[in-house]
C-alpha atoms as a PDB file:
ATOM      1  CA  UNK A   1       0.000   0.000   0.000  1.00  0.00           C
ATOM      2  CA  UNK A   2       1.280   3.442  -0.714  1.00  0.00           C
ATOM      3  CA  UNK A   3       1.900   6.287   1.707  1.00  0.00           C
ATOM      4  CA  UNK A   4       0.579  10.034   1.935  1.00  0.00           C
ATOM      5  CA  UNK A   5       2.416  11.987   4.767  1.00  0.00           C
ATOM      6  CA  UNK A   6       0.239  15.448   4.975  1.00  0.00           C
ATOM      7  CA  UNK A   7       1.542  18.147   7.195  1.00  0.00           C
ATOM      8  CA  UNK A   8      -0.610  20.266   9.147  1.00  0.00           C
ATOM      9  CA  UNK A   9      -3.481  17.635   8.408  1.00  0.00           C
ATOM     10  CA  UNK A  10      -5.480  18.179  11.696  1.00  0.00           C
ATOM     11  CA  UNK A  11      -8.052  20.113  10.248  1.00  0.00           C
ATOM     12  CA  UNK A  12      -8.870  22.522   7.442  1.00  0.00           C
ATOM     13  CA  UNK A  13      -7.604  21.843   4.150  1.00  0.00           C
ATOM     14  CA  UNK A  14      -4.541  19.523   5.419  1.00  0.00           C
ATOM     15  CA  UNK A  15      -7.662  17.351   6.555  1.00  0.00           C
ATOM     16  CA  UNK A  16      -9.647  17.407   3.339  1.00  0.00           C
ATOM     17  CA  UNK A  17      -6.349  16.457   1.684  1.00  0.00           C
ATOM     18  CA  UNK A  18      -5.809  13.483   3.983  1.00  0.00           C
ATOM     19  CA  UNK A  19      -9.303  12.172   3.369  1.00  0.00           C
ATOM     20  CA  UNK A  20      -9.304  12.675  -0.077  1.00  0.00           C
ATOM     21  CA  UNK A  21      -5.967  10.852  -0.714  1.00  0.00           C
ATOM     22  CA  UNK A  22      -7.408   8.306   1.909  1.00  0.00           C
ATOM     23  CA  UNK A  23     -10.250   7.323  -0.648  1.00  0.00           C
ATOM     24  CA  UNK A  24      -7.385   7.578  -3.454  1.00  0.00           C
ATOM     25  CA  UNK A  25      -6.640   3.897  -1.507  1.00  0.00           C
ATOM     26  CA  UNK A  26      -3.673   6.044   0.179  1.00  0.00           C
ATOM     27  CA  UNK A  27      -2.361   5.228   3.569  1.00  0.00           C
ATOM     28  CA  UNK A  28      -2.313   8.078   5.794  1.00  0.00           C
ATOM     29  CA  UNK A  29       0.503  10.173   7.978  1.00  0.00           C
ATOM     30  CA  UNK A  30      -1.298  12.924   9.632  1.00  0.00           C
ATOM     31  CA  UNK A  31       0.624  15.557  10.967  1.00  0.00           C
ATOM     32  CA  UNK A  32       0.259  18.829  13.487  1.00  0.00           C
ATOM     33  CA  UNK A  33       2.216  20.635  15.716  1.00  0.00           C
ATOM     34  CA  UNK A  34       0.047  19.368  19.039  1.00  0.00           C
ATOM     35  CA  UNK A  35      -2.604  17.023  20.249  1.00  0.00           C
ATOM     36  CA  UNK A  36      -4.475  19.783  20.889  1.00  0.00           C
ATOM     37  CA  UNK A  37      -4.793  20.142  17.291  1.00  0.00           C
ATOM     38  CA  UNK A  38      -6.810  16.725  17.054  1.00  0.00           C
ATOM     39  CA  UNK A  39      -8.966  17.157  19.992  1.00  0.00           C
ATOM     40  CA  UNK A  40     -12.850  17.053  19.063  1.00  0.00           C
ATOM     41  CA  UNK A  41     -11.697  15.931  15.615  1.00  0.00           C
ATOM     42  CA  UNK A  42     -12.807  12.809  13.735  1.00  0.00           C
ATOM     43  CA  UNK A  43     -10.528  13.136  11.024  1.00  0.00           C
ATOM     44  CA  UNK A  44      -8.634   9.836  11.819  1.00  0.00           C
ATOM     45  CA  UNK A  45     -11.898   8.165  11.936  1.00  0.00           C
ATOM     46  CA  UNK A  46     -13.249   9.165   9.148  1.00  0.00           C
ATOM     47  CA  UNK A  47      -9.911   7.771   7.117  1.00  0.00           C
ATOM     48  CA  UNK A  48      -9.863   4.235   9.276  1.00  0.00           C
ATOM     49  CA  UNK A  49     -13.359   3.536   8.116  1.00  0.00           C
ATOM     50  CA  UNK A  50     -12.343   3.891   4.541  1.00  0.00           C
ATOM     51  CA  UNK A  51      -9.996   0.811   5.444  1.00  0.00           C
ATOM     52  CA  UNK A  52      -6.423   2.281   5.375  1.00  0.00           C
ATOM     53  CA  UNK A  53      -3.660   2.519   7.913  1.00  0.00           C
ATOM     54  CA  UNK A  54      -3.663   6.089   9.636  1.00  0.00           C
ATOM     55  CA  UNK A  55      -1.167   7.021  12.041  1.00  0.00           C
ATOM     56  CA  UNK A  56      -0.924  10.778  14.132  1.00  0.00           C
ATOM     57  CA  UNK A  57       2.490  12.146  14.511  1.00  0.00           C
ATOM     58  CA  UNK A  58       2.999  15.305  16.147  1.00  0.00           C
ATOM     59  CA  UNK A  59       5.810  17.420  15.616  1.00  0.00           C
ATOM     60  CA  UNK A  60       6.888  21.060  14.629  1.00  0.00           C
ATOM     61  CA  UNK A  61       8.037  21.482  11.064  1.00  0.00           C
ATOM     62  CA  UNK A  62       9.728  24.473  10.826  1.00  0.00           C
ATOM     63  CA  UNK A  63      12.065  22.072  12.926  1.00  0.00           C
ATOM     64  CA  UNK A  64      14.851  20.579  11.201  1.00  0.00           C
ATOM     65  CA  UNK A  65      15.368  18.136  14.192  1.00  0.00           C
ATOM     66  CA  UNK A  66      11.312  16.932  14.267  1.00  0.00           C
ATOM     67  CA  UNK A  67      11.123  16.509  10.732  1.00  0.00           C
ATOM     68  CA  UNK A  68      14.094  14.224  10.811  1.00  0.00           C
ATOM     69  CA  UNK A  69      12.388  12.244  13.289  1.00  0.00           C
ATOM     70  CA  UNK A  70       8.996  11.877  11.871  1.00  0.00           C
ATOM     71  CA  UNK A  71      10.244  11.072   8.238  1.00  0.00           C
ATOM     72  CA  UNK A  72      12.651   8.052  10.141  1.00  0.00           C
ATOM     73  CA  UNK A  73       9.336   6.907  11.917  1.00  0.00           C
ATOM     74  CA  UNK A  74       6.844   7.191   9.101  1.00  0.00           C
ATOM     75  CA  UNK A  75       9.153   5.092   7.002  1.00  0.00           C
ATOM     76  CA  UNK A  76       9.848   2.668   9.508  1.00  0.00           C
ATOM     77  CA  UNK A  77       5.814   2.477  10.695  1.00  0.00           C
ATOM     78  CA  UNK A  78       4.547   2.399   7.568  1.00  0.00           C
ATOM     79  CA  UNK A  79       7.529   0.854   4.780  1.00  0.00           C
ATOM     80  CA  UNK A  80       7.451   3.720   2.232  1.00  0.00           C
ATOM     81  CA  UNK A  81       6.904   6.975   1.275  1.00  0.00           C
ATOM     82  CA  UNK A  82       5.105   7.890  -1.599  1.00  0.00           C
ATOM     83  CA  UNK A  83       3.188  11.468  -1.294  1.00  0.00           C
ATOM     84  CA  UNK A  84       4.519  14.211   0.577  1.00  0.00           C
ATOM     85  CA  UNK A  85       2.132  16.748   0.989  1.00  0.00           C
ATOM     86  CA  UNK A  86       3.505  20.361   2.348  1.00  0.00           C
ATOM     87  CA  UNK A  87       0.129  21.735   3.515  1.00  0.00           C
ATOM     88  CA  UNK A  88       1.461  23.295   7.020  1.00  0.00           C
ATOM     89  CA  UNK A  89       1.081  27.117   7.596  1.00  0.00           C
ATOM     90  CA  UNK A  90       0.126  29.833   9.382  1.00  0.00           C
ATOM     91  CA  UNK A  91      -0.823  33.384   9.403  1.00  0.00           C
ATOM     92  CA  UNK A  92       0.450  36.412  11.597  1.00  0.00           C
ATOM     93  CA  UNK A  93      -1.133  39.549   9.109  1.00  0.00           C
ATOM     94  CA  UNK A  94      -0.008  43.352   9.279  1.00  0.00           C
ATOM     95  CA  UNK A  95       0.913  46.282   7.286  1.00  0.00           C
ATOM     96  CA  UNK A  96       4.640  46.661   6.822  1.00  0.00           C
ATOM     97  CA  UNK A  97       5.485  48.907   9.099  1.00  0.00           C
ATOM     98  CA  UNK A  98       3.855  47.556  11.879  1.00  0.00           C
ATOM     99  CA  UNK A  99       5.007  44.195  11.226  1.00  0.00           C
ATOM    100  CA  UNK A 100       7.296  42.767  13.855  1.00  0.00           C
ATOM    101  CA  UNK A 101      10.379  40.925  13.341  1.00  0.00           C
ATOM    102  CA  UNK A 102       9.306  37.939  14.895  1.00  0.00           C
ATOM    103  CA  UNK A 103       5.952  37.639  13.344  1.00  0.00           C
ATOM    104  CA  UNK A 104       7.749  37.706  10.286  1.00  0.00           C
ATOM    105  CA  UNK A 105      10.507  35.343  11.243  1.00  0.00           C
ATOM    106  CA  UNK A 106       7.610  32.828  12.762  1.00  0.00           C
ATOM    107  CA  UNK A 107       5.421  32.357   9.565  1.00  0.00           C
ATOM    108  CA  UNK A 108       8.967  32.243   7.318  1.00  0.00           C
ATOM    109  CA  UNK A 109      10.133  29.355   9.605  1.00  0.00           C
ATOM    110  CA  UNK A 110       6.434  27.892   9.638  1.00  0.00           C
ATOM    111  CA  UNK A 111       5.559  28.065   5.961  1.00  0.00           C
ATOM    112  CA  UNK A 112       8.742  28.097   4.196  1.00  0.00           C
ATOM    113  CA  UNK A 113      11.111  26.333   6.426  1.00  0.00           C
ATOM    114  CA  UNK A 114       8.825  22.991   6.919  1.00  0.00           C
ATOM    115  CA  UNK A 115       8.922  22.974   3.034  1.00  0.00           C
ATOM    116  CA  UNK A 116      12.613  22.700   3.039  1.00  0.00           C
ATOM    117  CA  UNK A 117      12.965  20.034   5.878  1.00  0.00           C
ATOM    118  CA  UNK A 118      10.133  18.045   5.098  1.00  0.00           C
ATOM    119  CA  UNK A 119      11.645  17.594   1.077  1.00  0.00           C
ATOM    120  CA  UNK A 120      15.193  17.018   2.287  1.00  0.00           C
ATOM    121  CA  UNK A 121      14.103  14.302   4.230  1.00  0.00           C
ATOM    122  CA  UNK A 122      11.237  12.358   2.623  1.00  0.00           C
ATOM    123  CA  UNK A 123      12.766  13.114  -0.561  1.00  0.00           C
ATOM    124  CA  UNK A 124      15.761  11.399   0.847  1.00  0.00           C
ATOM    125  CA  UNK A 125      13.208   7.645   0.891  1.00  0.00           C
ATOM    126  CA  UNK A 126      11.800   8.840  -2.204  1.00  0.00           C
ATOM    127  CA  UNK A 127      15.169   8.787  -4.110  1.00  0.00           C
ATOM    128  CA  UNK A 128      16.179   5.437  -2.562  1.00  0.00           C
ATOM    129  CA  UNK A 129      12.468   4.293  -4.100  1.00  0.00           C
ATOM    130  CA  UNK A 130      13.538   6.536  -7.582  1.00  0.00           C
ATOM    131  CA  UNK A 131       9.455   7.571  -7.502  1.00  0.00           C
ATOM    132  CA  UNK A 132       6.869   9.944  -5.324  1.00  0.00           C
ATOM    133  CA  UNK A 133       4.779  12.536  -5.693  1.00  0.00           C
ATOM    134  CA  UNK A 134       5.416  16.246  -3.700  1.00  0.00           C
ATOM    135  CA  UNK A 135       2.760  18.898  -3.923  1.00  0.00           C
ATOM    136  CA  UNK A 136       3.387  22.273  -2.008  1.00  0.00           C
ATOM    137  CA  UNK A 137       0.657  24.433  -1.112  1.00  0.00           C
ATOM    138  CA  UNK A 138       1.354  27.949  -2.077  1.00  0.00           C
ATOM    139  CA  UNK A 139      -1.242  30.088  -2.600  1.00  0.00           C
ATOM    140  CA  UNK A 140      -2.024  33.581  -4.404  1.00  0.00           C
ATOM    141  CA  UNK A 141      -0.797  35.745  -2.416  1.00  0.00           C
ATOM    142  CA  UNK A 142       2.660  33.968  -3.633  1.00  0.00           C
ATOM    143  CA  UNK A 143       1.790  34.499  -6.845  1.00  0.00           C
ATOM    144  CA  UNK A 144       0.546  38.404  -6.715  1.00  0.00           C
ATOM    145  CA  UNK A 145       0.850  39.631  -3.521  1.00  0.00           C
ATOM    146  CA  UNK A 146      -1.314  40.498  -0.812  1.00  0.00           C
ATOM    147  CA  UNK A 147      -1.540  44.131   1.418  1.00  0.00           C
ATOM    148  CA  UNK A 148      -1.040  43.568   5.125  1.00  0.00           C
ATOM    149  CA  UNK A 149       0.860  39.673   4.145  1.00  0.00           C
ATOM    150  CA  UNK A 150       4.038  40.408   3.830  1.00  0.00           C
ATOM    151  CA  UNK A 151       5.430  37.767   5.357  1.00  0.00           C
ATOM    152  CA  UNK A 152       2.905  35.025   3.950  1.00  0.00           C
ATOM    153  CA  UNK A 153       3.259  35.849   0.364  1.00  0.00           C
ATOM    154  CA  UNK A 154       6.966  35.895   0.780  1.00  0.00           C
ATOM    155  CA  UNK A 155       6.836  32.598   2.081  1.00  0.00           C
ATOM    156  CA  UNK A 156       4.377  31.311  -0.456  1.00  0.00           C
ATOM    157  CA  UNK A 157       6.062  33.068  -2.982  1.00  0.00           C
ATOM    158  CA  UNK A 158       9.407  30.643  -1.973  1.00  0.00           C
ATOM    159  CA  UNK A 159       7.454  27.485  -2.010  1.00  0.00           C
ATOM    160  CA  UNK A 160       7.155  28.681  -6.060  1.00  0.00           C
ATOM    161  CA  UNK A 161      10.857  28.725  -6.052  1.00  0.00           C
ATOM    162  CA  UNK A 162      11.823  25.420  -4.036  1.00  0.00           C
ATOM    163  CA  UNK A 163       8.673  23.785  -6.178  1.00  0.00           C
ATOM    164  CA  UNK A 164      10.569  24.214  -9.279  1.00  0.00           C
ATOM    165  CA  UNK A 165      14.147  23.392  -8.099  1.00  0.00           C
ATOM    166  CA  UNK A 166      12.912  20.255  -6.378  1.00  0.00           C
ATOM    167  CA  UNK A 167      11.371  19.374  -9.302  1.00  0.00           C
ATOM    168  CA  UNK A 168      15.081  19.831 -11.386  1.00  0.00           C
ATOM    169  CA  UNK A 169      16.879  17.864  -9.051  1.00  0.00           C
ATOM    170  CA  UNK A 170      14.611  15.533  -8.268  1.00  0.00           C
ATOM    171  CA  UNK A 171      13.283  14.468 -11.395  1.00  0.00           C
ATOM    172  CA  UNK A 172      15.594  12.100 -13.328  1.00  0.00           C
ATOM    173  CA  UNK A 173      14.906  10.011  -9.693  1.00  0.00           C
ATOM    174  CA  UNK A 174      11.271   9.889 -10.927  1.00  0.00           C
ATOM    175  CA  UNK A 175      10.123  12.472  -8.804  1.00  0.00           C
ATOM    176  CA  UNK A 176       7.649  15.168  -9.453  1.00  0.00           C
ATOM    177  CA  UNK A 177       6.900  18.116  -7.737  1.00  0.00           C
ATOM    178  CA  UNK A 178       3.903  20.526  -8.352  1.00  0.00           C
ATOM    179  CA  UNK A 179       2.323  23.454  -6.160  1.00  0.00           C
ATOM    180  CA  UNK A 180      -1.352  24.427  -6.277  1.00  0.00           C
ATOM    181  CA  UNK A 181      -1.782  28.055  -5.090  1.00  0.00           C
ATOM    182  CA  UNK A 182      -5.304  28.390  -3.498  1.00  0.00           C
ATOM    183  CA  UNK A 183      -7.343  31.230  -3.835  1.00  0.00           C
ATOM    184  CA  UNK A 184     -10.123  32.566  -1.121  1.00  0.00           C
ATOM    185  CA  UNK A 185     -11.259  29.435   0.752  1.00  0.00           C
ATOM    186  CA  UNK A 186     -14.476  29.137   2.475  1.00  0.00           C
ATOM    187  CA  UNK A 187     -12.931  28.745   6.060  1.00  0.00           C
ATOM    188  CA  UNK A 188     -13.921  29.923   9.466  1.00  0.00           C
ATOM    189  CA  UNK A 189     -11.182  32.582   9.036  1.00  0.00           C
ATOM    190  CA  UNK A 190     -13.252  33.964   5.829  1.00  0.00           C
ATOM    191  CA  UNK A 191     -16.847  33.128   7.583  1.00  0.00           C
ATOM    192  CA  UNK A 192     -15.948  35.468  10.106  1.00  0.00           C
ATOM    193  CA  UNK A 193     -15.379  38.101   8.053  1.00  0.00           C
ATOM    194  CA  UNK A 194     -17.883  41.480   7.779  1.00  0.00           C
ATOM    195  CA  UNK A 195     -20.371  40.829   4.589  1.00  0.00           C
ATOM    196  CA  UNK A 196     -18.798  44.031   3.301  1.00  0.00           C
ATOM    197  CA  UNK A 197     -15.640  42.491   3.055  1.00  0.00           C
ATOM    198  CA  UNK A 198     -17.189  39.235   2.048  1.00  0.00           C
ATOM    199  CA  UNK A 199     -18.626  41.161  -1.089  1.00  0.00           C
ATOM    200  CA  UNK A 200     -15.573  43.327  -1.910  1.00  0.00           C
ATOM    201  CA  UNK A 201     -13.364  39.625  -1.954  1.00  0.00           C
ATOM    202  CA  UNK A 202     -16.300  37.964  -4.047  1.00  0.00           C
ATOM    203  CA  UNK A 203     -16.277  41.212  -6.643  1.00  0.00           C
ATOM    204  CA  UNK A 204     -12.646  40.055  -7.363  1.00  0.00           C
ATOM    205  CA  UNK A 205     -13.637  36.732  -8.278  1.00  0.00           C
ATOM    206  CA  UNK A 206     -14.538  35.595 -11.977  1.00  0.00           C
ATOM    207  CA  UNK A 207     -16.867  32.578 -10.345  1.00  0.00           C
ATOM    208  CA  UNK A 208     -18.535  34.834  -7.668  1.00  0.00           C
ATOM    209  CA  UNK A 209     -17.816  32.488  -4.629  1.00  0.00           C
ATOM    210  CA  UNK A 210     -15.355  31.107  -2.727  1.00  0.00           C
ATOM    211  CA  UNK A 211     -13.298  27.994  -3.276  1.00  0.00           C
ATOM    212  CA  UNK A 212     -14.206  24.485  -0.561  1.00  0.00           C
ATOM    213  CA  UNK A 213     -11.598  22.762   0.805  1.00  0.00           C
ATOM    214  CA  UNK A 214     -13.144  19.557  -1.415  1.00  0.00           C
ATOM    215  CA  UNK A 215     -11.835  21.587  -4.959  1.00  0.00           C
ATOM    216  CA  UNK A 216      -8.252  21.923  -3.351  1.00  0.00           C
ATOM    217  CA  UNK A 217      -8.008  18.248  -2.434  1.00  0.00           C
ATOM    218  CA  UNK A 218      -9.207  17.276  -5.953  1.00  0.00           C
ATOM    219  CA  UNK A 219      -6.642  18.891  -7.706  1.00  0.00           C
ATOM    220  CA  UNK A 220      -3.739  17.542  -4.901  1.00  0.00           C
ATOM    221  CA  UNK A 221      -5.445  14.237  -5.907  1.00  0.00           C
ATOM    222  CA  UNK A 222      -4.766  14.595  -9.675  1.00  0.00           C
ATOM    223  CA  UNK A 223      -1.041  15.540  -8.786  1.00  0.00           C
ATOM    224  CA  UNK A 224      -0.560  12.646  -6.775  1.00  0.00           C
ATOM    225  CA  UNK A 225      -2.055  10.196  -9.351  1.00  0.00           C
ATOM    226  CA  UNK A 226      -0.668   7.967 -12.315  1.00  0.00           C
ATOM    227  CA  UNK A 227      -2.618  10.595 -14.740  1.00  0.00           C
ATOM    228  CA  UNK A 228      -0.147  13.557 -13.467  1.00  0.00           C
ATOM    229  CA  UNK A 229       3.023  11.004 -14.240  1.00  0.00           C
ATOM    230  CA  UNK A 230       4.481  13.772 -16.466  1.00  0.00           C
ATOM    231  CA  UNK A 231       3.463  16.820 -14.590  1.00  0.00           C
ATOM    232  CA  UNK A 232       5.770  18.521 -12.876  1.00  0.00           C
ATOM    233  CA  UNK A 233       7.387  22.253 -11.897  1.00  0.00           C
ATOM    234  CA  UNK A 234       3.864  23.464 -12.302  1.00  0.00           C
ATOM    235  CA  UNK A 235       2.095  25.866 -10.378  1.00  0.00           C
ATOM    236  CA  UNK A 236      -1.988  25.304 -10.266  1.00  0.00           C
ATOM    237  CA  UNK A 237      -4.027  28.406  -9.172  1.00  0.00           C
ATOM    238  CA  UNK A 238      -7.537  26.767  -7.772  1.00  0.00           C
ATOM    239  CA  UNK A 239      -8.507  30.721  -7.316  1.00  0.00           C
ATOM    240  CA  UNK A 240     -12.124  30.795  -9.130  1.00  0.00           C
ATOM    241  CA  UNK A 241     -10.473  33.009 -11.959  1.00  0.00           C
ATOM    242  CA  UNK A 242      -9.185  35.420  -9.024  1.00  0.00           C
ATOM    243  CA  UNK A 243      -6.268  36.680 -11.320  1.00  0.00           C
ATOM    244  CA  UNK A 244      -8.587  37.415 -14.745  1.00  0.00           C
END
């Protein structure tokens, strides 16, 4: 059976991800920084009763150390590697110049830094097995920029970069790796906000609506797949037509 390690899996898209790739037939390595993060959460449930091995592991990965660790543990629990799926991130928004340095520092090490550890080391198994699958979630502010995210779209904006050289060096190994860049996400971050932001977001969007977590796992499905055998480097934008 193959193997789908998905960081920052807990809940939110990580989770729809997980499930999604559990029905692909995949095996499952959750991952989130606490146990906290699976409290009232069925997630592992819901991926046992489609008859697959899933496994919790908690660990930081913006931590060079942890990820280490977990990859040496996944592979030994479960035999292989196949998907790695950098989903992990965080947020800590601002304008510029009210930005502190450690805001900025946390979401770099967070989002940018787990993308970089995580590779190094499950790409390390993958090699040995010359095949997997990596997707990297970016996301549009990576891709255009986003007022009061300076420190999010610069990380996202990396993942582009790392996506691509990955994909150079790890290729003739018969590794791919591909990005998707998600647009506005119906979340409880966007339910909360005021319907007068709700409607200026929407006016910016060719479809009128946000995105579900169930359209970013689809396309993280495809990239995983046999059909996406000869994708890779590629940036997806799941966005709605945002950018148009």
């Amino acid at each position: 059976m193959a193997t789908a390690i998905i960081t920052g899996s807990a809940r939110g898209i990580g989770a729809a991800i997980a499930l999604r790739l559990a029905k692909d037939g995949y095996d499952i390595a959750l991952n989130d920084i606490s146990e906290a993060m699976f409290e009232n959460n069925d997630i592992m449930d819901k991926i046992t009763a489609l008859g697959v091995k899933c496994e919790k592991y908690i660990a930081d990965v913006s931590k060079h150390e942890a990820c280490e660790a977990m990859v040496k543990q996944i592979k030994a629990d479960f035999g292989s590697i196949d998907v790695l799926v950098n989903n992990a991130g965080i947020t800590r928004d601002g304008l510029l110049a009210r930005m502190s340095e450690d805001n900025y520092d946390l979401v770099i090490a967070v989002n940018q830094k787990s993308v970089f550890n995580m590779t190094k080391f499950a790409g390390a198994v993958m090699m040995k097995q010359r095949s997997g699958k990596i997707i990297n979630l970016s996301s549009v502010a990576g891709l255009y920029g986003n007022a009061g995210q300076m420190n999010y779209s610069a990380s996202k904006a990396a993942i582009i970069g790392m996506t691509k050289t990955t994909a150079k060096e790890l290729g003739s190994r018969g590794i791919t790796c591909n990005a998707v860049a998600p647009g506005f996400i119906q979340t409880p971050m966007t339910d909360a906000l005021s319907d007068e932001a709700k409607q200026a977001i929407l006016g910016m969007i060719a479809m009128k609506r946000y995105g579900q977590v169930d359209e970013i796992a689809g396309v993280v499905s495809f990239l995983a797949s046999k059909d996406a055998s000869y994708v890779t480097g590629q940036v997806i934008e799941i966005s709605g037509g945002l950018s148009m």
